[in-house]
Protein backbone atom coordinates (compact mmCIF):
# COMPACT_ATOMS: atom_id res chain seq x y z
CA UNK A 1 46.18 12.08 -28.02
CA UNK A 2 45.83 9.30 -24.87
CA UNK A 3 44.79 5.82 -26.08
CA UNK A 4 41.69 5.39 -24.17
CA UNK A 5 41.97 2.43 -21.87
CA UNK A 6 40.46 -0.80 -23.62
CA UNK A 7 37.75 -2.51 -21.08
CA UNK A 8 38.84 -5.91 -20.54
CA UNK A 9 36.18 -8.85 -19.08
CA UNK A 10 38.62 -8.73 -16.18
CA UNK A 11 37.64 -5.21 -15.75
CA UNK A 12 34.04 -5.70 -16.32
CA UNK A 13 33.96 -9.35 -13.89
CA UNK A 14 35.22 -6.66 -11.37
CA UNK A 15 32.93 -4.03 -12.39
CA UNK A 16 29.47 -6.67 -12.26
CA UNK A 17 30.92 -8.03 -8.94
CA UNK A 18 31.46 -4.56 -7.34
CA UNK A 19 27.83 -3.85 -7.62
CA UNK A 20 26.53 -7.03 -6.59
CA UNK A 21 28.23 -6.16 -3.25
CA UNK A 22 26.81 -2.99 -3.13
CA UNK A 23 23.10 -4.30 -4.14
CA UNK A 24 23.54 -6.98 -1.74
CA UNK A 25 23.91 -4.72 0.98
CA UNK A 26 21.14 -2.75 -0.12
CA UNK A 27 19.42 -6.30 -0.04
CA UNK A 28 20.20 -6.25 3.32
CA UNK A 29 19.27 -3.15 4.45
CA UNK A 30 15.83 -3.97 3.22
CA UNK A 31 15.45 -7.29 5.01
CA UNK A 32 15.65 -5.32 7.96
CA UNK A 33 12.68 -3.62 7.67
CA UNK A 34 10.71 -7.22 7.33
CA UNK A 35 6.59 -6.77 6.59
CA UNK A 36 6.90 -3.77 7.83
CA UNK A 37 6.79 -1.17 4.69
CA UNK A 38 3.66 -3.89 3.49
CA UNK A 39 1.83 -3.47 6.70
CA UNK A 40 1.88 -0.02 7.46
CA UNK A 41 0.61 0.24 3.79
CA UNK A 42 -2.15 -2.86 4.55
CA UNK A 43 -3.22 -0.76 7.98
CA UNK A 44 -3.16 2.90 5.90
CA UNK A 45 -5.73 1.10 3.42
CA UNK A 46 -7.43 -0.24 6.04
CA UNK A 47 -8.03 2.85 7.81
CA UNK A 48 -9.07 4.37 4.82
CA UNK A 49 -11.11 2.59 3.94
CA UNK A 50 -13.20 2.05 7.55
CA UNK A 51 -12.83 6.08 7.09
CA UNK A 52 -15.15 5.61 3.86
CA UNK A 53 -17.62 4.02 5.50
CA UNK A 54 -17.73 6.25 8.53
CA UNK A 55 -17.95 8.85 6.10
CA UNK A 56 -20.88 6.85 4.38
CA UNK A 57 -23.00 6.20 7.86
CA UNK A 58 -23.16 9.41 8.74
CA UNK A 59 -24.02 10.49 5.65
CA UNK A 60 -26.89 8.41 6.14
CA UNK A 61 -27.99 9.85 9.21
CA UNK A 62 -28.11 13.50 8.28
CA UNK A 63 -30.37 12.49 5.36
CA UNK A 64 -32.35 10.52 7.83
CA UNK A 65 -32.32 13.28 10.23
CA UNK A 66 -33.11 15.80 7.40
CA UNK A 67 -35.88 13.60 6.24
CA UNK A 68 -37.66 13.42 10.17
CA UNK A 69 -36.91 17.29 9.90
CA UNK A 70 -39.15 17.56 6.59
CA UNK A 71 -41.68 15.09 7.87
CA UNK A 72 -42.25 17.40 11.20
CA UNK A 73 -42.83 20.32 8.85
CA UNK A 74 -45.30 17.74 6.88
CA UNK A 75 -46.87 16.94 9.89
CA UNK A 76 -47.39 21.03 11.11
CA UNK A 77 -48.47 22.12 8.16
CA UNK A 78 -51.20 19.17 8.35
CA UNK A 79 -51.77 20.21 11.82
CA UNK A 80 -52.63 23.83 10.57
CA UNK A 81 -54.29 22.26 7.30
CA UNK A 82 -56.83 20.46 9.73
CA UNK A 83 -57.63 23.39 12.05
CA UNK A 84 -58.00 26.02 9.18
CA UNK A 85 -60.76 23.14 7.72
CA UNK A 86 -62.11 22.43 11.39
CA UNK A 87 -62.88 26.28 11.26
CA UNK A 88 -64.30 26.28 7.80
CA UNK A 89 -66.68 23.49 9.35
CA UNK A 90 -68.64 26.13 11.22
CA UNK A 91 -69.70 28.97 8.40
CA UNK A 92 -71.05 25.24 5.85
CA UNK A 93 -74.36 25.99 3.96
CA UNK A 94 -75.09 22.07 3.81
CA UNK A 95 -73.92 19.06 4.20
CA UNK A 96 -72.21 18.55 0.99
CA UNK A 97 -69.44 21.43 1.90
CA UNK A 98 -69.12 19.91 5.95
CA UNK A 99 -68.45 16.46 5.06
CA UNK A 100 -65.95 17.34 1.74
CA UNK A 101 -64.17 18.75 4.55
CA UNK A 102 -64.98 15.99 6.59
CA UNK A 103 -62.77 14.19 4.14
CA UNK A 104 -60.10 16.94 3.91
CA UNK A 105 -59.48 16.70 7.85
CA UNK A 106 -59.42 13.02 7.69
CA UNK A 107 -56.87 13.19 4.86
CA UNK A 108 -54.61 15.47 7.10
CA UNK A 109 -55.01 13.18 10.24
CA UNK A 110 -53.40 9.96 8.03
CA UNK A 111 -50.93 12.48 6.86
CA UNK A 112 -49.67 13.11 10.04
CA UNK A 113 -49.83 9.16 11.26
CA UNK A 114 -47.87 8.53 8.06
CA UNK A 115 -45.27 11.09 8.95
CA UNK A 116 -45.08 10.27 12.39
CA UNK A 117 -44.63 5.99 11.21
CA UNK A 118 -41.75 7.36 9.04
CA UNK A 119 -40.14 9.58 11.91
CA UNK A 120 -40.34 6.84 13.92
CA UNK A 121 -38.78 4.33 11.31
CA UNK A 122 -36.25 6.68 10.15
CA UNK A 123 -35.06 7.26 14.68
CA UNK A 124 -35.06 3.53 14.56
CA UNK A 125 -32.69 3.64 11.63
CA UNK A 126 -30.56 6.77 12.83
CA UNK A 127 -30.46 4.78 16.58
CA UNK A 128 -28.84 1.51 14.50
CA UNK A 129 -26.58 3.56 12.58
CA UNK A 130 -25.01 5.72 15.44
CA UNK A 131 -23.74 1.92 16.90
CA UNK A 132 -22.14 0.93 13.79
CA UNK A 133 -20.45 5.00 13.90
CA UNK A 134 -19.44 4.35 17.45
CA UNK A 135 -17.68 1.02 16.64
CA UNK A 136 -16.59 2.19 12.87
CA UNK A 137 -14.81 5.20 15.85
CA UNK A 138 -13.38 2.81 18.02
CA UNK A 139 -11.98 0.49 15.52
CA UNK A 140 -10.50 3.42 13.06
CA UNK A 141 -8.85 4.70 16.82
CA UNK A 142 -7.15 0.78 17.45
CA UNK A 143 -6.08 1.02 13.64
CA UNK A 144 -4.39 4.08 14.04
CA UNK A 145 -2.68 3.29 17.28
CA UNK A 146 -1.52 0.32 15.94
CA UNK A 147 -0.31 2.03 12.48
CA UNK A 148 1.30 4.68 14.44
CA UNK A 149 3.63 1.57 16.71
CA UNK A 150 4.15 0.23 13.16
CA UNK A 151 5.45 3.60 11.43
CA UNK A 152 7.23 4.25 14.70
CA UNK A 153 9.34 1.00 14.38
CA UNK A 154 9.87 1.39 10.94
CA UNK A 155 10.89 5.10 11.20
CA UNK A 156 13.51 3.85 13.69
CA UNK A 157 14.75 1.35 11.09
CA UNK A 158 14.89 3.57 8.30
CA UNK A 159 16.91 6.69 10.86
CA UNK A 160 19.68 3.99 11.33
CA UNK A 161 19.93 2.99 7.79
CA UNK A 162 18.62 6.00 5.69
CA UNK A 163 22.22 7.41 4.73
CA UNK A 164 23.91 3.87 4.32
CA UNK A 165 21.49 3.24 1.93
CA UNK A 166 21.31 6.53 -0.02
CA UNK A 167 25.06 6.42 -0.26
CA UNK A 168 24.80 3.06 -1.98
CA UNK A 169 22.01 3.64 -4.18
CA UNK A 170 24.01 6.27 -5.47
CA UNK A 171 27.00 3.98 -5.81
CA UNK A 172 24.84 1.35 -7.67
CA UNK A 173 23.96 3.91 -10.27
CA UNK A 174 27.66 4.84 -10.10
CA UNK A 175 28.92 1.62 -10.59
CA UNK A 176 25.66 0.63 -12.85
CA UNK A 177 27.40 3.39 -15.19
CA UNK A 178 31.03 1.44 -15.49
CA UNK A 179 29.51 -1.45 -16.96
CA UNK A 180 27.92 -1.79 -20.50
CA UNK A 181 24.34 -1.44 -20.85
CA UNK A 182 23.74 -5.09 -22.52
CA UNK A 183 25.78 -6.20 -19.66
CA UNK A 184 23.89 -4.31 -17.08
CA UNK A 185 20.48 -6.09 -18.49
CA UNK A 186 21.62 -9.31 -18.17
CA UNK A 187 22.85 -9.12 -14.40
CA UNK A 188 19.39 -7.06 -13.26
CA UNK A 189 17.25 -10.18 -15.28
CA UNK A 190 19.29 -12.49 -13.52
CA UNK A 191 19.00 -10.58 -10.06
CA UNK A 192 15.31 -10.26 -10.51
CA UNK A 193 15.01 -14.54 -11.56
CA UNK A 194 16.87 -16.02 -8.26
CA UNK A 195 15.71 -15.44 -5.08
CA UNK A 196 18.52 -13.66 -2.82
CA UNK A 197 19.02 -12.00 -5.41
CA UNK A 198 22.95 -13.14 -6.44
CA UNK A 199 23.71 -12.53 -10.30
CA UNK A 200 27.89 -12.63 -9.37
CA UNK A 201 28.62 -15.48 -7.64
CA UNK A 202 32.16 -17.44 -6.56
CA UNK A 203 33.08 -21.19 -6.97
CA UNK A 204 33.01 -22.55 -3.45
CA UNK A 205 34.68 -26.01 -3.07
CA UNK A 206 34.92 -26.29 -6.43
CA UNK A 207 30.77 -25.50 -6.83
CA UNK A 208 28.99 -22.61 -7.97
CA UNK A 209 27.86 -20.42 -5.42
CA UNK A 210 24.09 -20.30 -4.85
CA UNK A 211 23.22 -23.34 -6.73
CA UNK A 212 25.74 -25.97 -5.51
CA UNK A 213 26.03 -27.46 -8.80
CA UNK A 214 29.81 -28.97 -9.23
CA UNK A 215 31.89 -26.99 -11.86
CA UNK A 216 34.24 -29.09 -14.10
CA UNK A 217 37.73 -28.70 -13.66
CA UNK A 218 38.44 -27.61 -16.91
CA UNK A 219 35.54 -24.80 -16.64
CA UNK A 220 36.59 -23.64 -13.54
CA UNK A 221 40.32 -23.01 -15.55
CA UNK A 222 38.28 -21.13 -17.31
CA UNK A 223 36.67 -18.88 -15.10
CA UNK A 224 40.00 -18.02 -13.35
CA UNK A 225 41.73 -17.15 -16.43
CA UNK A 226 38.89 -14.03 -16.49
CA UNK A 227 38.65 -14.19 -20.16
CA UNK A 228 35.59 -14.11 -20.84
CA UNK A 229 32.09 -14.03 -19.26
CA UNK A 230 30.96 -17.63 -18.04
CA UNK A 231 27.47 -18.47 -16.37
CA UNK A 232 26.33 -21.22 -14.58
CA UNK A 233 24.51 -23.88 -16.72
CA UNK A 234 21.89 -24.53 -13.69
CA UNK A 235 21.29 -20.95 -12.73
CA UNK A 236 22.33 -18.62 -15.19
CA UNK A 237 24.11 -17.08 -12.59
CA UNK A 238 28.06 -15.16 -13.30
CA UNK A 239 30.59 -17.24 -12.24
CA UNK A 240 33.90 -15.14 -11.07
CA UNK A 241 36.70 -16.57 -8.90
CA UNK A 242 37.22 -16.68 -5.29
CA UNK A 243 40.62 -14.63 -5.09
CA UNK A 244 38.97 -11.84 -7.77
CA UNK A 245 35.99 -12.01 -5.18
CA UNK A 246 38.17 -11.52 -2.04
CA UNK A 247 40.28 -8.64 -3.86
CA UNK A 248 37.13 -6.79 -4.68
CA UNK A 249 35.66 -7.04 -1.48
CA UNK A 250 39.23 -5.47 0.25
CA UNK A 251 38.63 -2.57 -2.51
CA UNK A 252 34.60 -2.15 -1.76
CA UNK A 253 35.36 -2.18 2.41
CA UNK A 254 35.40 1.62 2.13
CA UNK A 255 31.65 1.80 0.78
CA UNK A 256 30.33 -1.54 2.38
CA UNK A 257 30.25 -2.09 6.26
């Protein structure tokens, strides 16, 4: 039976450094898209929203134009309340019975005043409400033209890029895979803590990539020798050698362009 292969940190150095490149370029990739992604989602909310309220308003004016609808029935069945009593008026058999309905016609006439004040207050309303529809319209139709030249540009941006970057998310989960998962942690914590987003880096004029904080001669020995796993004091950041970096990005050419 085969010996299986013993990881060494040289191998694992190589591993961590292989997919910074690759989630680098991903890093890249993304930059390219800018604000967009955030404001076609700020302009989609947006547009919902203002869609809510349109929604809302008119709403508002079928109950308003439902309520002038009930009030005209109020106001003809008053209308045929105060004829039938008008009528009535003529067979009386004293005065009693003619002015009780005296008082009934009266009652109908403010009946129909009231509903025609309300009818008028609720046109009023409905008149108010149509402007605020016709400029909730006009702004919801800017919004969208303006969402639609967003998601345009970024569409364009995500054509040229889309199978790059699935081909590389697949590799980071590929490469994620070669490297042990205590390992793995660390360099995603330390990914997610700086802000381009460099776990691996290389000494550069005898400084550690990233943070420009000089390395000691003796430490940088050290870090050549690929022995073990050495971070930067200042950043937390991986330290690995220039020539392992330059050797590993002759190897990763293939995937990264």
């Amino acid at each position: 039976m085969a010996k299986k292969k013993e990881v060494t940190v040289e191998d694992k150095l190589r591993a961590l450094f292989d997919l910074q490149l690759i989630d680098s370029r991903i890093d890249e990739i993304k930059n390219t898209r800018g604000e967009l992604p955030l404001e076609v989602n700020d302009l989609e909310d947006e547009i919902a929203g203002l869609q809510t309220r349109l929604n809302n308003f008119n709403t508002d004016v079928e109950n308003l134009e439902t309520g002038i609808a009930n009030k005209k029935n109020n106001i003809e069945e008053a209308n045929s309340l105060s004829k039938k009593y008008t009528e009535q008026q003529k067979n009386v058999r004293n005065n009693r019975e003619f002015d009780s309905l005296t008082k009934e016609i009266d009652y109908q006439d403010l009946e129909i005043q009231l509903a025609d004040k309300h009818i008028k207050e609720f046109q009023v309303k409905i008149t108010h409400k149509n402007e605020i529809i016709t400029a909730a319209k006009e702004k919801i139709k800017d919004k969208e033209i303006h969402l639609k030249h967003k998601q345009d540009e970024l569409n364009s941006i995500l054509e040229e890029t889309e199978k790059e970057e699935t081909l590389l998310n697949k590799k980071s989960v590929d490469f994620g895979k070669l490297i042990d998962e205590r390992l793995l942690k660390a360099y995603k914590k330390i990914r997610s803590n700086v802000r381009n987003g460099l776990a691996v880096v290389t000494i550069e004029r005898g400084a550690s990539g990233g943070s420009f904080f000089t390395i000691p001669p003796q430490r940088q020995v050290e870090i050549a020798a690929r022995k073990k796993i050495i971070t930067d004091e200042h950043s937390g950041r991986i330290l690995i050698d220039s020539e392992l970096a330059e050797q590993e990005k002759k190897k990763m050419s293939k995937y990264i362009s």
